[in-house]
Protein backbone atom coordinates (compact mmCIF):
# COMPACT_ATOMS: atom_id res chain seq x y z
CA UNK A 1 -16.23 -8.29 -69.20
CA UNK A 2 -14.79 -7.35 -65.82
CA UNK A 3 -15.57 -9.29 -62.96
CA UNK A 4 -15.66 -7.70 -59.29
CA UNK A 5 -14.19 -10.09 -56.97
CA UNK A 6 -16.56 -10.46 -54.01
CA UNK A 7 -15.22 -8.64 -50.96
CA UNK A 8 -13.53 -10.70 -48.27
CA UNK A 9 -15.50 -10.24 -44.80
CA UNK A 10 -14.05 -11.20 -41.68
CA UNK A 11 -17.07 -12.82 -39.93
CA UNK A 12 -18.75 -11.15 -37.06
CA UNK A 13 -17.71 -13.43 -34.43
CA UNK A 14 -14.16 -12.96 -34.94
CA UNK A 15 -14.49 -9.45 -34.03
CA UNK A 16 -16.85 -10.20 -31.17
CA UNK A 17 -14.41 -12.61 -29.42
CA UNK A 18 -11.17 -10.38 -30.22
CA UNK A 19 -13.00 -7.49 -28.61
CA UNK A 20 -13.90 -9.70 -25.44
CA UNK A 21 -9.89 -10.92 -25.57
CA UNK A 22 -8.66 -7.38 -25.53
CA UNK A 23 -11.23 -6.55 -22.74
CA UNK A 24 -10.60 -9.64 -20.30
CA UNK A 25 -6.24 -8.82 -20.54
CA UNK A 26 -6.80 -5.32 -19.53
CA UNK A 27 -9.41 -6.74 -16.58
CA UNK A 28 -6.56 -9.08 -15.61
CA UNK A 29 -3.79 -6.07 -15.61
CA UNK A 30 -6.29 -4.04 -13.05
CA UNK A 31 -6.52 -6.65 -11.05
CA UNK A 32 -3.19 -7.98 -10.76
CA UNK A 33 -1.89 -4.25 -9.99
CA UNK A 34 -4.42 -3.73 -7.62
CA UNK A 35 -3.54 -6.85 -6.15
CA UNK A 36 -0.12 -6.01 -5.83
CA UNK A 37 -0.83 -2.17 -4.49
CA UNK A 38 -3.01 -3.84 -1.42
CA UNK A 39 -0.17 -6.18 -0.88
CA UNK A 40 2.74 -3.87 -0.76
CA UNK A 41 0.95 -1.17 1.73
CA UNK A 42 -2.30 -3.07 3.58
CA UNK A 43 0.13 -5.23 5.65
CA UNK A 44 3.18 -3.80 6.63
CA UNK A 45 3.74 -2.52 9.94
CA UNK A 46 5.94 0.63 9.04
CA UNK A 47 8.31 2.37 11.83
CA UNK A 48 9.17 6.27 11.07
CA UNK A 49 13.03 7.59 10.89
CA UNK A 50 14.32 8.56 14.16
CA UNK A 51 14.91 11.99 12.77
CA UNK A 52 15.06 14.19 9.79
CA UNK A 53 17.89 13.01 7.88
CA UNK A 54 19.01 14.26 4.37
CA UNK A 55 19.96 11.47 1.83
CA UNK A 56 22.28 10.76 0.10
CA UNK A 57 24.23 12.93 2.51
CA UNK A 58 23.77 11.10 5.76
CA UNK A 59 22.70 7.70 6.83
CA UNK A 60 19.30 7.34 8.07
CA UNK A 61 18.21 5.07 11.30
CA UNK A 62 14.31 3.89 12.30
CA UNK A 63 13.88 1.81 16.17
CA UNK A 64 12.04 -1.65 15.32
CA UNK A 65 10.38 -3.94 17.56
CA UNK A 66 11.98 -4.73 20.38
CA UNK A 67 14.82 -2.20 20.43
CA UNK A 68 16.42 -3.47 16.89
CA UNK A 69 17.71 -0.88 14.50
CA UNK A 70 17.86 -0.41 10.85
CA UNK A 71 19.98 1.92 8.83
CA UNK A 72 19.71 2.73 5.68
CA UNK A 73 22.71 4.36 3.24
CA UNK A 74 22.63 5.39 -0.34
CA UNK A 75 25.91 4.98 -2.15
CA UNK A 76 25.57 7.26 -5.30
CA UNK A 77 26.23 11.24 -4.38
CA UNK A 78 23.58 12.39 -7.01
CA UNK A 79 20.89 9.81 -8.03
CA UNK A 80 19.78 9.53 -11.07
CA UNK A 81 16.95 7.88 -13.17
CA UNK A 82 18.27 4.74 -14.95
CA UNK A 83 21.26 4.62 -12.88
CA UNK A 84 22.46 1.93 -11.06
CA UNK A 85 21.69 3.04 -7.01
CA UNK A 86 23.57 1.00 -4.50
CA UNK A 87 22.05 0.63 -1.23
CA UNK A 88 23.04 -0.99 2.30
CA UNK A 89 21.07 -1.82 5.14
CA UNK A 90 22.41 -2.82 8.75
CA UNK A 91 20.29 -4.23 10.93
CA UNK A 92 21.11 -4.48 14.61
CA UNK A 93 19.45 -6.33 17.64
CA UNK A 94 19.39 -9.52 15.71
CA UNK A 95 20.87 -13.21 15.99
CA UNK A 96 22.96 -13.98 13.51
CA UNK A 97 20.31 -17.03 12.42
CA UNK A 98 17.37 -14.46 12.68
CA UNK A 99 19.58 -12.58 10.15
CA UNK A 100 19.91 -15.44 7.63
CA UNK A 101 16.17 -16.06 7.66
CA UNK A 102 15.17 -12.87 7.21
CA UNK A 103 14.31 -11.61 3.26
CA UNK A 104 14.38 -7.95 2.84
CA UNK A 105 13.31 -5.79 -0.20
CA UNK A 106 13.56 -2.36 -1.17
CA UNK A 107 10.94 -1.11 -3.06
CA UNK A 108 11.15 2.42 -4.69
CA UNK A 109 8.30 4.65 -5.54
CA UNK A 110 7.79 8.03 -5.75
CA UNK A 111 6.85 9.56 -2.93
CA UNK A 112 3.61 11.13 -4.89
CA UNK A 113 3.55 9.40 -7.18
CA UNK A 114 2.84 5.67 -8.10
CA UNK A 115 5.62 4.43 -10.59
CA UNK A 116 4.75 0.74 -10.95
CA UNK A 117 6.07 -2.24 -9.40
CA UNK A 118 9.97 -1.36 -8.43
CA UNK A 119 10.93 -3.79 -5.81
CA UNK A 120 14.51 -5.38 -5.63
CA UNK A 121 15.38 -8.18 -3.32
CA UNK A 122 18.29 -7.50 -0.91
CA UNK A 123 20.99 -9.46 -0.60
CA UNK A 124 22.80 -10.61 3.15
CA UNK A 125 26.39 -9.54 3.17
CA UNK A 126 26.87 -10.97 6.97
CA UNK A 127 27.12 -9.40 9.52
CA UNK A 128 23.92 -7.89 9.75
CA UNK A 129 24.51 -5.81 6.47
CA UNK A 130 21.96 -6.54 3.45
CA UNK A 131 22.61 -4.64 -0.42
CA UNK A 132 20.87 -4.02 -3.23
CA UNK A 133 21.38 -2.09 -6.66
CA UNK A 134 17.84 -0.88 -7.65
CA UNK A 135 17.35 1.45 -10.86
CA UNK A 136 14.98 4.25 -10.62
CA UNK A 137 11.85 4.58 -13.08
CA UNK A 138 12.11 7.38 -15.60
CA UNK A 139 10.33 10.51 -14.45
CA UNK A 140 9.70 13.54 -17.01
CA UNK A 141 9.38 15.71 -13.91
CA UNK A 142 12.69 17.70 -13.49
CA UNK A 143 12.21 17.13 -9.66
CA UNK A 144 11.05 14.00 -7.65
CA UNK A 145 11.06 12.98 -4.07
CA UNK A 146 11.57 8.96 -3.95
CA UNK A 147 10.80 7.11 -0.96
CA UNK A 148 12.79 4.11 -0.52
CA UNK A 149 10.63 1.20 1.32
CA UNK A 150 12.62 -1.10 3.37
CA UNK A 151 10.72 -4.50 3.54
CA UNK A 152 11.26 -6.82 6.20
CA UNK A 153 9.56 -10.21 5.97
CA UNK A 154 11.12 -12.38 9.20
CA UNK A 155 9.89 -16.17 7.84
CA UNK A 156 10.82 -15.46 4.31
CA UNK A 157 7.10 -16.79 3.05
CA UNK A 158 4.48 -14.89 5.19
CA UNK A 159 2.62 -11.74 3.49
CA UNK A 160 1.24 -10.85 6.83
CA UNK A 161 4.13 -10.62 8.72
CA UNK A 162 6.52 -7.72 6.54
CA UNK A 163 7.69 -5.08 8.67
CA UNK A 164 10.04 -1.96 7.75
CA UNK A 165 10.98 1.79 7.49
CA UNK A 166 11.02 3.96 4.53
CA UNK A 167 13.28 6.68 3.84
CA UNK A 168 12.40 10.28 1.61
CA UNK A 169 15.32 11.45 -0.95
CA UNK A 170 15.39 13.69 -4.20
CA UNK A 171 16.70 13.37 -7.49
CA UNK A 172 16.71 16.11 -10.03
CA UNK A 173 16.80 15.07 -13.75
């Protein structure tokens, strides 16, 4: 005589609230990069480049408020994906205690193309010079035009009051 052990069943509920886990983390991941998208473009004031300029090659300049300037310099020749992409700032037109309280970010994106969260805190050097060393995402595309967001946030803790520049360059693969 062979007995047939009865067959294990999860219970129904199980599934049910798995099912409703699964669906409420990928609600929460919408809405947090949502949340984030609104916050990095709604409320910055942005100021154009003064002129064409062709990065890495040359260093590019935007007027802020009040007759400040910032310029913006990639150190790497040929940028590359995964690649370690030093960066300077200079701000001018500023006190030198404006320029300690002031946090600054780059945040890099493709120009076309939305690549996730990339933003780096910038460190103060002195004298009105900030740096960074941001990677760039991993693109399949052979060719992609970055744009390189300077953020300026004056009080350090304000959302509402980031102001900055951003700056186009390419990087082949």
């Amino acid at each position: 005589m062979s007995q047939t052990p009865a067959k294990a069943r999860k219970p129904y509920p199980l599934n049910f609230f798995i099912l409703v886990t699964l669906i409420s983390i990928l609600l929460a991941i919408w809405y947090v990069t949502d949340y984030l998208r609104g916050h990095q473009a709604g409320n910055v004031t942005w100021y154009p480049a003064t002129a064409e300029c062709q990065l890495p090659d040359e260093t590019c300049h935007a007027t802020l408020d009040k007759g400040q300037t910032l310029s913006f310099t990639l150190h790497t020749p040929e940028p590359r994906p995964l690649e370690p992409l030093p960066v300077t700032v200079r701000l001018e037109g500023f006190s030198e205690d404006e320029l300690r309280r002031l946090k600054l970010e780059i945040d890099l994106q493709g120009r076309d193309m939305y690549m996730g969260y990339n933003r780096t805190p910038m460190q103060y050097q002195g004298e009105g010079v900030f740096s960074a060393t941001p990677l760039l995402s991993l693109c399949t595309d052979e060719m992609m035009v970055w744009r390189a967001s300077i953020l300026i946030n004056p009080t350090g803790m304000n959302l509402k009051s980031f102001y900055g520049s951003y700056f186009d360059f390419t990087v082949y693969r």
